[in-house]
N, C-alpha and C. Protein backbone atom coordinates (compact mmCIF):
# COMPACT_ATOMS: atom_id res chain seq x y z
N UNK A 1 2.74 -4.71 -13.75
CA UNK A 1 3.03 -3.65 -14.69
C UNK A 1 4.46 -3.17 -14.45
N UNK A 2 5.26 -2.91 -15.60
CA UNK A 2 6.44 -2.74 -15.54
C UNK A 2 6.78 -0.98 -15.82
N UNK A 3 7.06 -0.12 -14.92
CA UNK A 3 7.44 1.33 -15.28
C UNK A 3 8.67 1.22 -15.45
N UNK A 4 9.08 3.28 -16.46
CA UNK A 4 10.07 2.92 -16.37
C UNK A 4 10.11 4.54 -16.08
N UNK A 5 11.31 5.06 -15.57
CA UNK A 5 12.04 6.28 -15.71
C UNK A 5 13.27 6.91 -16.06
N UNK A 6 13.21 7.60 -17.40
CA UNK A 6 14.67 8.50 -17.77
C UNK A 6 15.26 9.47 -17.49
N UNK A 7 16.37 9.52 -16.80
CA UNK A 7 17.29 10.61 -15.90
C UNK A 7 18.41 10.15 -16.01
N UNK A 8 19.40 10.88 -15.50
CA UNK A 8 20.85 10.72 -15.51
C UNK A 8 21.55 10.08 -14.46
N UNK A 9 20.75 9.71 -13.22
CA UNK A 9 21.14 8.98 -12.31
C UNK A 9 20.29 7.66 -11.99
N UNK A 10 21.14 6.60 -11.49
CA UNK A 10 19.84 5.42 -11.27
C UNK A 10 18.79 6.14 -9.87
N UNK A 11 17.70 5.59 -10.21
CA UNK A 11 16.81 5.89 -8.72
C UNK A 11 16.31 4.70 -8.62
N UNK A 12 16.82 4.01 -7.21
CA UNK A 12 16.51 2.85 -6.72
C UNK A 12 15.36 3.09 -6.25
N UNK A 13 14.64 4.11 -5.62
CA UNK A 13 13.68 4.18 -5.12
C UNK A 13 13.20 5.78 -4.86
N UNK A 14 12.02 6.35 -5.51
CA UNK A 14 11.43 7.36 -5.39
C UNK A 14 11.31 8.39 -4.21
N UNK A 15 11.83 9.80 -4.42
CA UNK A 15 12.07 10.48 -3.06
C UNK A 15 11.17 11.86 -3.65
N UNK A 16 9.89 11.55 -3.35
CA UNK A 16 9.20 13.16 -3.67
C UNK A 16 9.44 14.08 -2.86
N UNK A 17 10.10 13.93 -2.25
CA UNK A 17 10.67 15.13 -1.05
C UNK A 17 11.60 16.33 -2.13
N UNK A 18 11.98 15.41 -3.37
CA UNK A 18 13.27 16.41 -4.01
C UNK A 18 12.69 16.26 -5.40
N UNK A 19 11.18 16.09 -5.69
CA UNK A 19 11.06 16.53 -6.87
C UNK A 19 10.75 17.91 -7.00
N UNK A 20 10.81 18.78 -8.32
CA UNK A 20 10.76 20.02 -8.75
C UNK A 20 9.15 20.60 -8.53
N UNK A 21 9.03 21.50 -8.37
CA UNK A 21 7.32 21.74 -8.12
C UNK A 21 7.04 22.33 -9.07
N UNK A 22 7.55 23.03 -9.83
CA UNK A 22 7.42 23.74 -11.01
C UNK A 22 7.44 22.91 -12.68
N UNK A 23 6.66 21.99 -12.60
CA UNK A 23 7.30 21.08 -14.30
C UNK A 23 5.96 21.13 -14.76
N UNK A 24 5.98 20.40 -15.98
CA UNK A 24 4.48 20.40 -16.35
C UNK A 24 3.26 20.34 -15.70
N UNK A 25 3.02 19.03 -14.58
CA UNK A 25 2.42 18.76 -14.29
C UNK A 25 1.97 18.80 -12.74
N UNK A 26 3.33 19.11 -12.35
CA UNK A 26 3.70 19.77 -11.18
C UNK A 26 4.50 18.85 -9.92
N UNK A 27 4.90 18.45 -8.88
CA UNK A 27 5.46 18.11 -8.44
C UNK A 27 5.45 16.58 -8.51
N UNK A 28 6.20 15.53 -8.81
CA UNK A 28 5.99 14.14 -8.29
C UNK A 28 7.19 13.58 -9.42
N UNK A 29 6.99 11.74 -9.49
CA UNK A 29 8.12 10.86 -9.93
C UNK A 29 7.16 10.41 -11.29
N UNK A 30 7.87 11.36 -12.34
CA UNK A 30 6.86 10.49 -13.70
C UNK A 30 8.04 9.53 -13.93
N UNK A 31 6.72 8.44 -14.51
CA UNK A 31 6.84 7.17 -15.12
C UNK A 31 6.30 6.72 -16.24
N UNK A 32 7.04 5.88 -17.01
CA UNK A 32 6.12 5.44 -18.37
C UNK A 32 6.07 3.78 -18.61
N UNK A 33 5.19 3.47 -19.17
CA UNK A 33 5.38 2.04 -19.09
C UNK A 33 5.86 1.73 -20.61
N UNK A 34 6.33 2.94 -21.32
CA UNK A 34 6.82 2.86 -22.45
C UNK A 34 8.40 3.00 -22.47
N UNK A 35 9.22 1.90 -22.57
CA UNK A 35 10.81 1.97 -22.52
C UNK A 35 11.57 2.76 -23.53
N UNK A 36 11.07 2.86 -24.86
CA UNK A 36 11.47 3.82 -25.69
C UNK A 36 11.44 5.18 -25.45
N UNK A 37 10.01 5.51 -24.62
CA UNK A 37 10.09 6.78 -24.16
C UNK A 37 10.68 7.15 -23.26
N UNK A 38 11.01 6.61 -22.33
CA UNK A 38 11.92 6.93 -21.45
C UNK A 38 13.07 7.00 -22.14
N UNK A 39 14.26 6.14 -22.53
CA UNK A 39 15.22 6.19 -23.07
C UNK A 39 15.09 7.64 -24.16
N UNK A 40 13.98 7.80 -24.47
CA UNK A 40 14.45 9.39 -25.57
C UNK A 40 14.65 10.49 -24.62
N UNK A 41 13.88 10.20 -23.36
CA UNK A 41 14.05 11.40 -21.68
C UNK A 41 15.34 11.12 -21.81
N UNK A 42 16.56 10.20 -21.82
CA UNK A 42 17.26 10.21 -21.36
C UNK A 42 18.63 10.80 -22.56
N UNK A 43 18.28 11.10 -23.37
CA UNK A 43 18.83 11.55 -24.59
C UNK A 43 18.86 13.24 -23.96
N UNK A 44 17.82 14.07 -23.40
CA UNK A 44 18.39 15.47 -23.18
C UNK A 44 19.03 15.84 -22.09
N UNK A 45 20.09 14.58 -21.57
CA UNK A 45 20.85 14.39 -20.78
C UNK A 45 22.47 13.92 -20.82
N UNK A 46 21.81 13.50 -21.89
CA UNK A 46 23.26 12.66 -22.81
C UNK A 46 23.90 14.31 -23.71
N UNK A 47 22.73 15.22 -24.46
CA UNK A 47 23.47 16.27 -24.79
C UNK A 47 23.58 17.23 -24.04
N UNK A 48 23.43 17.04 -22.77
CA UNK A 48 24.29 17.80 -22.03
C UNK A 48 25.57 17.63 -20.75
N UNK A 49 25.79 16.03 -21.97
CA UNK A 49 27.50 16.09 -21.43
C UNK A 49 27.08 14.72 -20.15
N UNK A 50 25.68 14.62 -19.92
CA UNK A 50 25.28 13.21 -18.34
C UNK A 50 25.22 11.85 -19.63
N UNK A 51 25.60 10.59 -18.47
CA UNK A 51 24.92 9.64 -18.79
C UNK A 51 23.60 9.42 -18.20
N UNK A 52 22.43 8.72 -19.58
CA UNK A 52 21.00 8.53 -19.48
C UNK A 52 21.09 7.00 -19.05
N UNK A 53 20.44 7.40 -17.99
CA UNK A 53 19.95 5.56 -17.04
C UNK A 53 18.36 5.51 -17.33
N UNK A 54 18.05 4.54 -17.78
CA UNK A 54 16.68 4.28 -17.48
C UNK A 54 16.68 3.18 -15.74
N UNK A 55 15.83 3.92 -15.16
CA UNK A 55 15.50 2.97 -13.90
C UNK A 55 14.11 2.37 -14.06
C-alpha cells in the first residue's frame, strides 16, 4: 500500500514526538492513500507563501 502526506517540508520519516496534540483527531502522522488529496493539503501551504511537498 502506497501512502501519501501533504506539508511544506519533505518527511523522510515520521517523528510523533513533534506532532500537534490539538488537530482534529488529535495527535499523530496523517496519511492518505489518495495522492490528489494530499496534494490539495498541500495547496493551504502554497497560499501561505510555503512550497507543498507531497512525501
Amino acid at each position: 500500500m502506497i501512502l501519501y502526506h501533504g506539508s511544506y517540508l519533505a518527511i523522510p520519516s515520521p517523528d510523533l514526538e513533534r506532532s500537534r496534540k490539538h488537530v482534529d483527531f488529535g495527535s499523530g502522522f496523517y496519511l492518505t492513500p489518495i495522492y490528489e488529496q494530499a496534494v490539495r493539503w498541500c495547496e493551504k501551504f502554497k497560499r501561505r507563501g510555503k512550497k507543498g511537498i507531497v512525501s
